[in-house]
PDB file of N, CA and C in Angstrom:
ATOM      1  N   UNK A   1      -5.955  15.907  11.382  1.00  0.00           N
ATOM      2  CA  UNK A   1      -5.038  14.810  11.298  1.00  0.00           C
ATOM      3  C   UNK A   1      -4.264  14.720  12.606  1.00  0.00           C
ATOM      4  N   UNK A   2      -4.101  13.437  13.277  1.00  0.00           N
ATOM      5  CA  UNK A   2      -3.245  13.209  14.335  1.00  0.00           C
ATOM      6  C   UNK A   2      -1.615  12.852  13.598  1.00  0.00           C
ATOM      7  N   UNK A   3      -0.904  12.934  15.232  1.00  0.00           N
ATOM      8  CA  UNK A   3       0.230  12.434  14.866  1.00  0.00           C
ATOM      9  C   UNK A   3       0.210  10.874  15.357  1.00  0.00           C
ATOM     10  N   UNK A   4      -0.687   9.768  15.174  1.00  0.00           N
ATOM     11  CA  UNK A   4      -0.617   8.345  15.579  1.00  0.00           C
ATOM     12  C   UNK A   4       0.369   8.109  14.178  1.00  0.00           C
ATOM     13  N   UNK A   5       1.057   7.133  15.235  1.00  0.00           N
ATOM     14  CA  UNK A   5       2.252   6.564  14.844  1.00  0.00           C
ATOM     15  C   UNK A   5       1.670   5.372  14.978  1.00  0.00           C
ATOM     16  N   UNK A   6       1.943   4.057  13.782  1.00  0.00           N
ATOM     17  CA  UNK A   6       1.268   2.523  13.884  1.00  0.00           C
ATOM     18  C   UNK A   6       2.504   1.740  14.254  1.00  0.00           C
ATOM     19  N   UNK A   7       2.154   0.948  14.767  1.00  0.00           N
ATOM     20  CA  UNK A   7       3.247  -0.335  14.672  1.00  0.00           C
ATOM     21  C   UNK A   7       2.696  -1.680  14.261  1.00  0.00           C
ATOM     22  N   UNK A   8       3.978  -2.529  14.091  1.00  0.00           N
ATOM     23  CA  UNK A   8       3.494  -4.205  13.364  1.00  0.00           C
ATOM     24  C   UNK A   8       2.572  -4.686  14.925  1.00  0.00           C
ATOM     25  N   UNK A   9       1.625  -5.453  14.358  1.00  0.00           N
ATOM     26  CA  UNK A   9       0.534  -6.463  15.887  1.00  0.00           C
ATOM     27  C   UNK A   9       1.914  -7.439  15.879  1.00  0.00           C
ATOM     28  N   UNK A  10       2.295  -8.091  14.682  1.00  0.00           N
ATOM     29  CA  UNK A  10       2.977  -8.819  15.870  1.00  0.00           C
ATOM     30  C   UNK A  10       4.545  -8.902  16.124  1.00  0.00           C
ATOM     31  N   UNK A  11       4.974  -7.638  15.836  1.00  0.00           N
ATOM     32  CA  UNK A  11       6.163  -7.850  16.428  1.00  0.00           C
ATOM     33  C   UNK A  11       6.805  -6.216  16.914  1.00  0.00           C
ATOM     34  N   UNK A  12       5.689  -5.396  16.709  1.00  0.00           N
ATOM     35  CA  UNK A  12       5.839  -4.304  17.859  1.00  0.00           C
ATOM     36  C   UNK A  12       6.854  -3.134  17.360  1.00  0.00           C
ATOM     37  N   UNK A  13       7.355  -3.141  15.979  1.00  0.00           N
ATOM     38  CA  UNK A  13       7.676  -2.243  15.076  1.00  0.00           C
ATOM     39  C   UNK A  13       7.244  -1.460  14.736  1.00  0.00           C
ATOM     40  N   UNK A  14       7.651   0.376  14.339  1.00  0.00           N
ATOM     41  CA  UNK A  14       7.266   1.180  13.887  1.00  0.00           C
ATOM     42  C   UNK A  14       6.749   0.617  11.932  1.00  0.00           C
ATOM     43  N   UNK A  15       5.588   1.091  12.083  1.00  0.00           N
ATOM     44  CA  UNK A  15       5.609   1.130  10.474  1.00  0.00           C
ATOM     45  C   UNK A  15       5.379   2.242  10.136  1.00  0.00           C
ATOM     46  N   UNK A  16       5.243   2.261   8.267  1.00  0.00           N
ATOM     47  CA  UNK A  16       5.027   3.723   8.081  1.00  0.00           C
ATOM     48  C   UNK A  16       3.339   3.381   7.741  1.00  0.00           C
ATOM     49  N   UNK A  17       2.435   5.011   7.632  1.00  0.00           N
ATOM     50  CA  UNK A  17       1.427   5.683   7.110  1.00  0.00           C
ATOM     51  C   UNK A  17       1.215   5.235   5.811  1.00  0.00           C
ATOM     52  N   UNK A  18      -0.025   4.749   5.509  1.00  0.00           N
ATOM     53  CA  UNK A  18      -0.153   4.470   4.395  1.00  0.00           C
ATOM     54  C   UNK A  18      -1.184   5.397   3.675  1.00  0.00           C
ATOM     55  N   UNK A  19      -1.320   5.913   2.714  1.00  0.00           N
ATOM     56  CA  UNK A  19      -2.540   6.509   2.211  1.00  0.00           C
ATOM     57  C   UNK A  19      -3.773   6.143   1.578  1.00  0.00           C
ATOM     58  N   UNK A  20      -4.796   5.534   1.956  1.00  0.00           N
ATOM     59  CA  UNK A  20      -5.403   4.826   1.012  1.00  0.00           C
ATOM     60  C   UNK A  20      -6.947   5.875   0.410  1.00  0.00           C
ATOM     61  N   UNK A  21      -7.840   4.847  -0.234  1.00  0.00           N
ATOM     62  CA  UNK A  21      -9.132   5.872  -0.550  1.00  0.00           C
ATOM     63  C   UNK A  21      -9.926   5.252  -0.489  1.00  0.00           C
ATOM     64  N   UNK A  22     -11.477   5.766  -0.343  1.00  0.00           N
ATOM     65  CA  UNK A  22     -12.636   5.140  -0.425  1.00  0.00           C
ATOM     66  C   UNK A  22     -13.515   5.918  -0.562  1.00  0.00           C
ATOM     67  N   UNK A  23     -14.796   5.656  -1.081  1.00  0.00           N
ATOM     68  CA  UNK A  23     -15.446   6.523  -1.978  1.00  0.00           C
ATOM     69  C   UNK A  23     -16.879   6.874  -0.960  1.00  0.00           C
ATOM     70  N   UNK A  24     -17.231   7.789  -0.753  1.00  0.00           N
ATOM     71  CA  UNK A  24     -18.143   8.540   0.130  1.00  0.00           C
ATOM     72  C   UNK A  24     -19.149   9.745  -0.408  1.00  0.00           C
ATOM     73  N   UNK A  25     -20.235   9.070  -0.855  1.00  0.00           N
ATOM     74  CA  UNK A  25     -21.051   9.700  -1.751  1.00  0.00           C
ATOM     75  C   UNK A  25     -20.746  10.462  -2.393  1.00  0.00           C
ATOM     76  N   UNK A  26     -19.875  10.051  -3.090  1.00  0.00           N
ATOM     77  CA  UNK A  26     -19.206   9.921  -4.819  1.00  0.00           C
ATOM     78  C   UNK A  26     -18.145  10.724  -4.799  1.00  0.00           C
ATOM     79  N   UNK A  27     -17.677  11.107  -3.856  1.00  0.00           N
ATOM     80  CA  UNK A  27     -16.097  11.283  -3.798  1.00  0.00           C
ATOM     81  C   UNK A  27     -15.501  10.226  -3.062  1.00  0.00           C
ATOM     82  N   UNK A  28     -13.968  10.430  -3.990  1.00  0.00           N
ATOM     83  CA  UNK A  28     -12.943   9.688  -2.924  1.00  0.00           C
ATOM     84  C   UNK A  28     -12.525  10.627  -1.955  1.00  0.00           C
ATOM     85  N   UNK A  29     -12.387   9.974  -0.796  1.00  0.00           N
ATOM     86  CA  UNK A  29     -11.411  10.544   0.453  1.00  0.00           C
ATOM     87  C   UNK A  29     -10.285   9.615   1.003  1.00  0.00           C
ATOM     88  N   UNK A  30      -9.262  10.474   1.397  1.00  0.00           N
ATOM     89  CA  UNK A  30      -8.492   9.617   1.797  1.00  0.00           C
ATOM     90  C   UNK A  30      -8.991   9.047   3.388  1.00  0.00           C
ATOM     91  N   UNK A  31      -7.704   7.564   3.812  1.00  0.00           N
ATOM     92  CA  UNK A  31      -8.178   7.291   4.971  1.00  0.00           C
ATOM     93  C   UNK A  31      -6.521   6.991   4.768  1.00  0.00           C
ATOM     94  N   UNK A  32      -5.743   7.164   6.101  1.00  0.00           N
ATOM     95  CA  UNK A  32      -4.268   6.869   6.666  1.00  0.00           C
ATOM     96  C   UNK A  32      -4.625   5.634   6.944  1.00  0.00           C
ATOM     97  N   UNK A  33      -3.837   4.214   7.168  1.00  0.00           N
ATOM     98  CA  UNK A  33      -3.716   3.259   7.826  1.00  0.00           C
ATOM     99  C   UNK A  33      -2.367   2.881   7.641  1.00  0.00           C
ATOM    100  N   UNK A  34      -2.201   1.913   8.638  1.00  0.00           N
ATOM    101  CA  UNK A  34      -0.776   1.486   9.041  1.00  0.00           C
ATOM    102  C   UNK A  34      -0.127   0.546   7.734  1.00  0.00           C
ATOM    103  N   UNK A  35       0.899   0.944   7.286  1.00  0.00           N
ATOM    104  CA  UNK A  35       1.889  -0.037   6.258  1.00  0.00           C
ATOM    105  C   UNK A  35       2.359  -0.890   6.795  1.00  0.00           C
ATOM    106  N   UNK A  36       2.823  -2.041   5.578  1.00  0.00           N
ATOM    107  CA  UNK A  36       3.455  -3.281   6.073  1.00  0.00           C
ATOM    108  C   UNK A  36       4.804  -3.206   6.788  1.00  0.00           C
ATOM    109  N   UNK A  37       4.702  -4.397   7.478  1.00  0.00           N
ATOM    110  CA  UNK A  37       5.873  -4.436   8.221  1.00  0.00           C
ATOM    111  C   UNK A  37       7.084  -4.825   7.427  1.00  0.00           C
ATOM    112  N   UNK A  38       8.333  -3.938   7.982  1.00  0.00           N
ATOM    113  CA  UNK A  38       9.363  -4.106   6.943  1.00  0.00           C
ATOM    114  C   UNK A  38      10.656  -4.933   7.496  1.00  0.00           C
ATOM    115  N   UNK A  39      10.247  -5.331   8.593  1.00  0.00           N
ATOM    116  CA  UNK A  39      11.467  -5.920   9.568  1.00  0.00           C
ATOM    117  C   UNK A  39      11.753  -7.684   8.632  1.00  0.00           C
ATOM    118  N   UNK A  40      12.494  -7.966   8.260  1.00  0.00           N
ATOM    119  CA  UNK A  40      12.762  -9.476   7.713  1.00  0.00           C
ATOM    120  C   UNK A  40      12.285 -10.785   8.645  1.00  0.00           C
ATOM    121  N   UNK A  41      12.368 -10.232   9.971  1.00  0.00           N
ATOM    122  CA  UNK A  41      13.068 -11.810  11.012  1.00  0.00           C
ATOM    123  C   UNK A  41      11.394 -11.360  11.578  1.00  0.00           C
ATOM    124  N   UNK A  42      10.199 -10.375  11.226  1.00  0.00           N
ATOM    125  CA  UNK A  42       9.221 -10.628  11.798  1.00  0.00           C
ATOM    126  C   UNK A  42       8.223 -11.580  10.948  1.00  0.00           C
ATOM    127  N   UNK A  43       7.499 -12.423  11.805  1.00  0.00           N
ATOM    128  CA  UNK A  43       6.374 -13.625  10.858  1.00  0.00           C
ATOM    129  C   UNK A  43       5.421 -12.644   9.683  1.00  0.00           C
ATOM    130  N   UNK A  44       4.978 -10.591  10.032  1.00  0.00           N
ATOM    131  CA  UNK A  44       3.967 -10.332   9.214  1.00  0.00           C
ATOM    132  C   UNK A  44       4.944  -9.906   8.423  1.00  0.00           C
ATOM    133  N   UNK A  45       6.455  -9.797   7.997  1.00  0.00           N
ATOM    134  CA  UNK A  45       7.124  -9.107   6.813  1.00  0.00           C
ATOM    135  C   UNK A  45       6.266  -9.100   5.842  1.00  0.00           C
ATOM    136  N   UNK A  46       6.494  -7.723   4.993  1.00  0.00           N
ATOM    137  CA  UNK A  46       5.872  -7.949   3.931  1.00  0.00           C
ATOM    138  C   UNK A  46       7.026  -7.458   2.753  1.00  0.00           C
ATOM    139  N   UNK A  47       7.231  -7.959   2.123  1.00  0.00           N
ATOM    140  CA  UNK A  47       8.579  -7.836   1.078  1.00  0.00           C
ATOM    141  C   UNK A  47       7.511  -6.775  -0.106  1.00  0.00           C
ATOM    142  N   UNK A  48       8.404  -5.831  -0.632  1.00  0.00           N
ATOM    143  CA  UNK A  48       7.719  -4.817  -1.723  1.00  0.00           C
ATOM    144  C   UNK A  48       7.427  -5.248  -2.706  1.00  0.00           C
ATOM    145  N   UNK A  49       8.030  -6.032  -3.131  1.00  0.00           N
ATOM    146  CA  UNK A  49       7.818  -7.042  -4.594  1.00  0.00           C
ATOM    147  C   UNK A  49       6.159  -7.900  -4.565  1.00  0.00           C
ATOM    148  N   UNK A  50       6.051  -8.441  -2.997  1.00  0.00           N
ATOM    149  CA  UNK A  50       4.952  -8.829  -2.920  1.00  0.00           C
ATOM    150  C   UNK A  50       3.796  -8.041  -2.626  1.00  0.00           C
ATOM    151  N   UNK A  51       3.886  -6.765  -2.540  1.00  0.00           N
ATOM    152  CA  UNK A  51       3.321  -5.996  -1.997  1.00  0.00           C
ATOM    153  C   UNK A  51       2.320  -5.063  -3.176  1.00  0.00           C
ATOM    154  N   UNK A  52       2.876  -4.804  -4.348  1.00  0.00           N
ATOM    155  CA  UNK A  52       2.142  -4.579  -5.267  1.00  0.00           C
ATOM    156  C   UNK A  52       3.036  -5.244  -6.663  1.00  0.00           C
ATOM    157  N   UNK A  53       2.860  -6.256  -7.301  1.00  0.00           N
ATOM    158  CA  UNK A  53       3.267  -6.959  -8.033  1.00  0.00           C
ATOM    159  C   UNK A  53       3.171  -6.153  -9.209  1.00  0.00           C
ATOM    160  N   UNK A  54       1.907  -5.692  -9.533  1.00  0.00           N
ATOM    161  CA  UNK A  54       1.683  -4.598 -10.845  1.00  0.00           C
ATOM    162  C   UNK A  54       2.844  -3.631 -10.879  1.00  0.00           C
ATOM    163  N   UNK A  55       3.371  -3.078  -9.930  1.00  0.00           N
ATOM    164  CA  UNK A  55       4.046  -1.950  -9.968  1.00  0.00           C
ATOM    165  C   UNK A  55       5.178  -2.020 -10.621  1.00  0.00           C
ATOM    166  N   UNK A  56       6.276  -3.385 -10.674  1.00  0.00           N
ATOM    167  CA  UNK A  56       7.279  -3.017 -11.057  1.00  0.00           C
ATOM    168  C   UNK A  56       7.189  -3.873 -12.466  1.00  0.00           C
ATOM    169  N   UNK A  57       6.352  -4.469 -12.980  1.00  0.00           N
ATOM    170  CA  UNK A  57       5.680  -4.647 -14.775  1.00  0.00           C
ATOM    171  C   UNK A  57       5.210  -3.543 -15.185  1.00  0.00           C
ATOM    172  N   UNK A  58       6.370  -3.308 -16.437  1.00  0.00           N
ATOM    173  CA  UNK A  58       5.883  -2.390 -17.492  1.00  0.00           C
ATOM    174  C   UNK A  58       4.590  -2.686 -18.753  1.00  0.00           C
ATOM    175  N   UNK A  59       3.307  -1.492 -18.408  1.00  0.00           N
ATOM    176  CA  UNK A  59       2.294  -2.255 -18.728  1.00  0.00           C
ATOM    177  C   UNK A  59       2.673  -1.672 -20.526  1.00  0.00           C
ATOM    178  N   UNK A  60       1.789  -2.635 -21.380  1.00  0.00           N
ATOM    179  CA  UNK A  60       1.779  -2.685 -22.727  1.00  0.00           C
ATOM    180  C   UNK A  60       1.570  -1.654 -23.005  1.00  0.00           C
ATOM    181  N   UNK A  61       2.042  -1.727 -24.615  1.00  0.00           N
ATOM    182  CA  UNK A  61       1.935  -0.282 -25.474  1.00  0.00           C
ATOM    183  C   UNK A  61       0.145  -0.507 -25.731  1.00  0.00           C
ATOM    184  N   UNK A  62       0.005   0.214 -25.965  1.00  0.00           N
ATOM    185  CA  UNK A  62      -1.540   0.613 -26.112  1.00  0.00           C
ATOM    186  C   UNK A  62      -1.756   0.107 -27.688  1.00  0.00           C
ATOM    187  N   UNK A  63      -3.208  -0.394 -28.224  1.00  0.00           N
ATOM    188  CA  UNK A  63      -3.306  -1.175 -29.093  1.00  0.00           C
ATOM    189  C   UNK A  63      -3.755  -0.130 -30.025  1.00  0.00           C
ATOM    190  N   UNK A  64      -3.378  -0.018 -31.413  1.00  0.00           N
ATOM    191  CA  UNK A  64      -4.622   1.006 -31.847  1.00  0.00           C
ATOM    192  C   UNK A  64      -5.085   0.424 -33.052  1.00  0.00           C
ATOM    193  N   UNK A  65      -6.465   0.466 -33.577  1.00  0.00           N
ATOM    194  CA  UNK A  65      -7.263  -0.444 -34.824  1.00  0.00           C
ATOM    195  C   UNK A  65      -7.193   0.144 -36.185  1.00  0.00           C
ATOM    196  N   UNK A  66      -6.819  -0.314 -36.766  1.00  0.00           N
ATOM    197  CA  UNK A  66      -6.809   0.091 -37.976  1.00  0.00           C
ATOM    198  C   UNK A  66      -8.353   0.458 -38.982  1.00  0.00           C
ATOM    199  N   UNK A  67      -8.898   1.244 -38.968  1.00  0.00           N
ATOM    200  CA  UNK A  67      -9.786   1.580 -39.799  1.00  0.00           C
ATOM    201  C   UNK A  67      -9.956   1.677 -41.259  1.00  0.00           C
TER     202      UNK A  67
END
């Protein structure tokens, strides 16, 4: 692992490390890439709310069938 540090393309901000995965003959591995930009007044902001929408909905109670 390096220490690369990412910044926003277009407005030249530190961002943070992101962790992501992808699957490589049948494991996942991780891969680092650069997170959204968090600056407001830059054009790529990315606001958290928009960023994973699922996350802050509480998902349903689980259904169960009556037999």
């Amino acid at each position: 692992m390096g220490t690369d540090e990412y910044v926003c393309s277009a407005c030249g901000q530190p961002v943070a490390t992101v962790v992501k995965r992808h699957k490589t003959l049948g494991a996942w591995v991780p891969v680092w890439v650069p997170g959204p930009c968090r600056d407001p007044e830059c054009k790529a902001y990315a606001d958290e709310a928009e960023e994973d929408p699922g996350a802050a909905v509480r998902p349903a109670d689980p259904v169960t069938k009556k037999t």
